[in-house]
N, C-alpha and C. Protein backbone atom coordinates (compact mmCIF):
# COMPACT_ATOMS: atom_id res chain seq x y z
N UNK A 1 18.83 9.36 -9.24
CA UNK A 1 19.96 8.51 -9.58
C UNK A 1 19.74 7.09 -9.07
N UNK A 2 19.07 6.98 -7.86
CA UNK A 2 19.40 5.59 -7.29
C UNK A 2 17.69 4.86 -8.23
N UNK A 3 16.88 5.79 -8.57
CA UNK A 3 16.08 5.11 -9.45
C UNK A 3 16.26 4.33 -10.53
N UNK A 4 17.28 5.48 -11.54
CA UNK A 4 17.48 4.63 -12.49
C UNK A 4 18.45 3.57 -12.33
N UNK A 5 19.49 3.41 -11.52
CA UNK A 5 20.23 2.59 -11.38
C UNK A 5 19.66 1.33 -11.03
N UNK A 6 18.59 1.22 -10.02
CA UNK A 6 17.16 0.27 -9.41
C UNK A 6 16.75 -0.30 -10.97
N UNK A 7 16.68 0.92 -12.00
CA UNK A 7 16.33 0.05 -13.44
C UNK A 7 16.60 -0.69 -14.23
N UNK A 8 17.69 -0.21 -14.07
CA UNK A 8 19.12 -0.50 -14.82
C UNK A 8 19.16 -2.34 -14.20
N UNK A 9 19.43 -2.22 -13.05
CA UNK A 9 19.98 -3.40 -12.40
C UNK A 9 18.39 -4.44 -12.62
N UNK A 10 17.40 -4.01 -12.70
CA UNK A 10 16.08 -4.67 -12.97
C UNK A 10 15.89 -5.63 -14.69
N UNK A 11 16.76 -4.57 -15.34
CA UNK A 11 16.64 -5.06 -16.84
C UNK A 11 17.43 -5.89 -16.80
N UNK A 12 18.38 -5.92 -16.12
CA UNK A 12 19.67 -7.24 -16.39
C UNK A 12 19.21 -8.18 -15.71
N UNK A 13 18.53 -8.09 -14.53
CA UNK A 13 18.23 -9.51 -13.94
C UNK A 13 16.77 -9.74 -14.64
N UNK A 14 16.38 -9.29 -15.03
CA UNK A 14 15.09 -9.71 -16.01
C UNK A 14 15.92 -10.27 -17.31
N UNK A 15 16.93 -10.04 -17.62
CA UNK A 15 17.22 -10.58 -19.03
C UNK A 15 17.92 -12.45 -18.39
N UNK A 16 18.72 -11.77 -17.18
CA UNK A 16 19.40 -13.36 -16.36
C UNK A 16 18.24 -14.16 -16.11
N UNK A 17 16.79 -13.98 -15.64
CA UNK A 17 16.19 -14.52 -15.39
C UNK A 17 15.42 -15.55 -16.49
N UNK A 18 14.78 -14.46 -17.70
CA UNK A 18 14.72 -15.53 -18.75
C UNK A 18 15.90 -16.38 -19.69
N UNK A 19 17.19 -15.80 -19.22
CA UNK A 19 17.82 -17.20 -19.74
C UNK A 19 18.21 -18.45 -19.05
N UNK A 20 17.25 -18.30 -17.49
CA UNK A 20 17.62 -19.37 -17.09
C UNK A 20 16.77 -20.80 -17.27
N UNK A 21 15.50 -20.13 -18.36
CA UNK A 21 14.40 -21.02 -18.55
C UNK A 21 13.26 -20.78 -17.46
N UNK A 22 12.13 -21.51 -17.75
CA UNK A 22 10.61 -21.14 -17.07
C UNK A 22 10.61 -21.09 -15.79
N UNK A 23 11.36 -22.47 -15.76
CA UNK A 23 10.94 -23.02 -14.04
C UNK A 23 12.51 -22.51 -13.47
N UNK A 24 12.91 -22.66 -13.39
CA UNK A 24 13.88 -22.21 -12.64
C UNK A 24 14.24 -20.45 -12.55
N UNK A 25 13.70 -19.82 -13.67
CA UNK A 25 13.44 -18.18 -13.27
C UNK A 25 12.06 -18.17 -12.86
N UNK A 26 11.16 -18.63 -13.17
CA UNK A 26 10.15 -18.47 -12.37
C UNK A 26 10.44 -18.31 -10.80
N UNK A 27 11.01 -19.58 -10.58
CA UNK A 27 11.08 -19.69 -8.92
C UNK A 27 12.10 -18.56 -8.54
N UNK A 28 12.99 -18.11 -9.17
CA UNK A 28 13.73 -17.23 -9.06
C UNK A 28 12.91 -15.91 -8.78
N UNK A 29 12.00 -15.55 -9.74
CA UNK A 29 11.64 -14.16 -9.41
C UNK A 29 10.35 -14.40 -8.42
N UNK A 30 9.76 -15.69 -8.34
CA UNK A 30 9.00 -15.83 -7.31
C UNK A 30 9.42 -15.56 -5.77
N UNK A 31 10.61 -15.98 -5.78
CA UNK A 31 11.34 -15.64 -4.25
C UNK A 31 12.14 -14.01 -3.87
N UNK A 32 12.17 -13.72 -5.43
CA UNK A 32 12.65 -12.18 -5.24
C UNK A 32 11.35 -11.39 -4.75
N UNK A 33 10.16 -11.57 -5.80
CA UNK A 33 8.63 -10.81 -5.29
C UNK A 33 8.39 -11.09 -3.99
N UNK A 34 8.61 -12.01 -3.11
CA UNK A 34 7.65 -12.80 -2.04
C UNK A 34 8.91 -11.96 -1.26
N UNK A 35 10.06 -12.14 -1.65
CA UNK A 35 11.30 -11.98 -0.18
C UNK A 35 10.91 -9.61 -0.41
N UNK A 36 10.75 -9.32 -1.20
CA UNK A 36 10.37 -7.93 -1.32
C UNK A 36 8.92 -8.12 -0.21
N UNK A 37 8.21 -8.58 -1.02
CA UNK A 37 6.89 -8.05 0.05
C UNK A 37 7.07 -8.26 1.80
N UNK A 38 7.99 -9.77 1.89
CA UNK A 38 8.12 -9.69 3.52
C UNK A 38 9.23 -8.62 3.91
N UNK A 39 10.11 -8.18 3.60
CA UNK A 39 10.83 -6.79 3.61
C UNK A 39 9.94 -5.43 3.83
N UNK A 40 9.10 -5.43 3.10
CA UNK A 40 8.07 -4.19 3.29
C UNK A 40 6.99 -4.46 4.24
N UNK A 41 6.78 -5.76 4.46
CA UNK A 41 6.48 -5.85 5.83
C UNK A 41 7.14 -5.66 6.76
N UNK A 42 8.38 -6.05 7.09
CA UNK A 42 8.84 -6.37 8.13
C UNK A 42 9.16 -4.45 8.23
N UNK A 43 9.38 -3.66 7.70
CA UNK A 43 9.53 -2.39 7.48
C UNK A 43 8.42 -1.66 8.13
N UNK A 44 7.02 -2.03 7.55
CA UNK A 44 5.84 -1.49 7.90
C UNK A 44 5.50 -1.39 9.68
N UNK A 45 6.09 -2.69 9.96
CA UNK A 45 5.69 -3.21 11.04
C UNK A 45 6.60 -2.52 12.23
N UNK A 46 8.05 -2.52 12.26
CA UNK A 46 8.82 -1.38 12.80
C UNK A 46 8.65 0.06 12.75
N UNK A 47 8.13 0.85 11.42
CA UNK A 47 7.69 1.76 11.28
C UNK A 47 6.59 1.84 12.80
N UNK A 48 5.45 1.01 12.54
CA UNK A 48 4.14 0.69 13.31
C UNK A 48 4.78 0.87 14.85
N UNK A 49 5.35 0.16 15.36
CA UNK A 49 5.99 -0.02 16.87
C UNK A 49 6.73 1.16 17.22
N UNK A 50 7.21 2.06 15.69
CA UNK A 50 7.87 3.32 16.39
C UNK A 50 6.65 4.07 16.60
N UNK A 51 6.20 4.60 15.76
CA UNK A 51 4.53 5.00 16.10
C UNK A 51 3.95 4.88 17.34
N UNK A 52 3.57 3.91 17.86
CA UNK A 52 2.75 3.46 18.43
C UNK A 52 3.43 3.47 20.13
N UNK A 53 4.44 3.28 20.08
CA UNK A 53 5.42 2.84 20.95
C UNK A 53 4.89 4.79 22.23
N UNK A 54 4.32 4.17 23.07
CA UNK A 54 4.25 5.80 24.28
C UNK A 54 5.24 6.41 24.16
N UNK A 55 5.99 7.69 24.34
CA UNK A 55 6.74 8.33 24.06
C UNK A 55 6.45 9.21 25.55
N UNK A 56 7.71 8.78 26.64
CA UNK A 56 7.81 9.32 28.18
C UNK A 56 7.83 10.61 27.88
N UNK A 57 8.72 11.42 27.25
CA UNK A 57 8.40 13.06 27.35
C UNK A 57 7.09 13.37 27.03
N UNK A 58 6.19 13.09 26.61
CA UNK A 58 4.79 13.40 26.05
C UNK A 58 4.01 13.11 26.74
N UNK A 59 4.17 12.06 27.49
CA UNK A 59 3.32 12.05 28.57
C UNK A 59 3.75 12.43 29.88
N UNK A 60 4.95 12.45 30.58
CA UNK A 60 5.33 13.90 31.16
C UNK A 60 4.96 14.79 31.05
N UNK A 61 4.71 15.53 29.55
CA UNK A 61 4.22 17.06 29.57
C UNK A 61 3.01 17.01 30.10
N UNK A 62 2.28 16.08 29.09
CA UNK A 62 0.90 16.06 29.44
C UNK A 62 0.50 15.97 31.31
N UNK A 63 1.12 15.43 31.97
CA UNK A 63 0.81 14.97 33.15
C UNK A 63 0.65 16.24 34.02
N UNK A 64 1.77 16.85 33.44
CA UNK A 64 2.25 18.31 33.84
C UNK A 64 1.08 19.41 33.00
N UNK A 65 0.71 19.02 32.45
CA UNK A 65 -0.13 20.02 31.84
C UNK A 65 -1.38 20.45 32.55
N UNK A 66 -2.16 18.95 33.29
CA UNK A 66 -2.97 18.97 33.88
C UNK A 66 -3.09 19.43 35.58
């Protein structure tokens, strides 16, 4: 559901976009693509720090293990 709705809402701003003319939807969907990719960065990168981030019970066990 939330796919097609993602589509849905894609075709209308693709239709708003070319009636706003070249340059001004251009820059429009230029800042939508660019502001998406730093979003999936900024995503990736929190993902990364949860990951990565030591985790005290785990190394407790471990400490205890040995």
């Amino acid at each position: 559901m939330y796919l097609l709705i993602s589509i849905i809402l894609s075709i209308i701003l693709g239709f708003i976009l070319m009636m706003l003319g070249p340059i001004f939807g251009g820059i429009a969907a230029f800042g939508i693509v660019v502001g998406c990719i730093f979003r999936g960065l900024y995503l990736l990168n929190s993902i990364h720090k949860r990951l990565t981030d030591p985790d005290e019970k785990i190394d407790k066990l471990l400490k205890n293990m040995q």
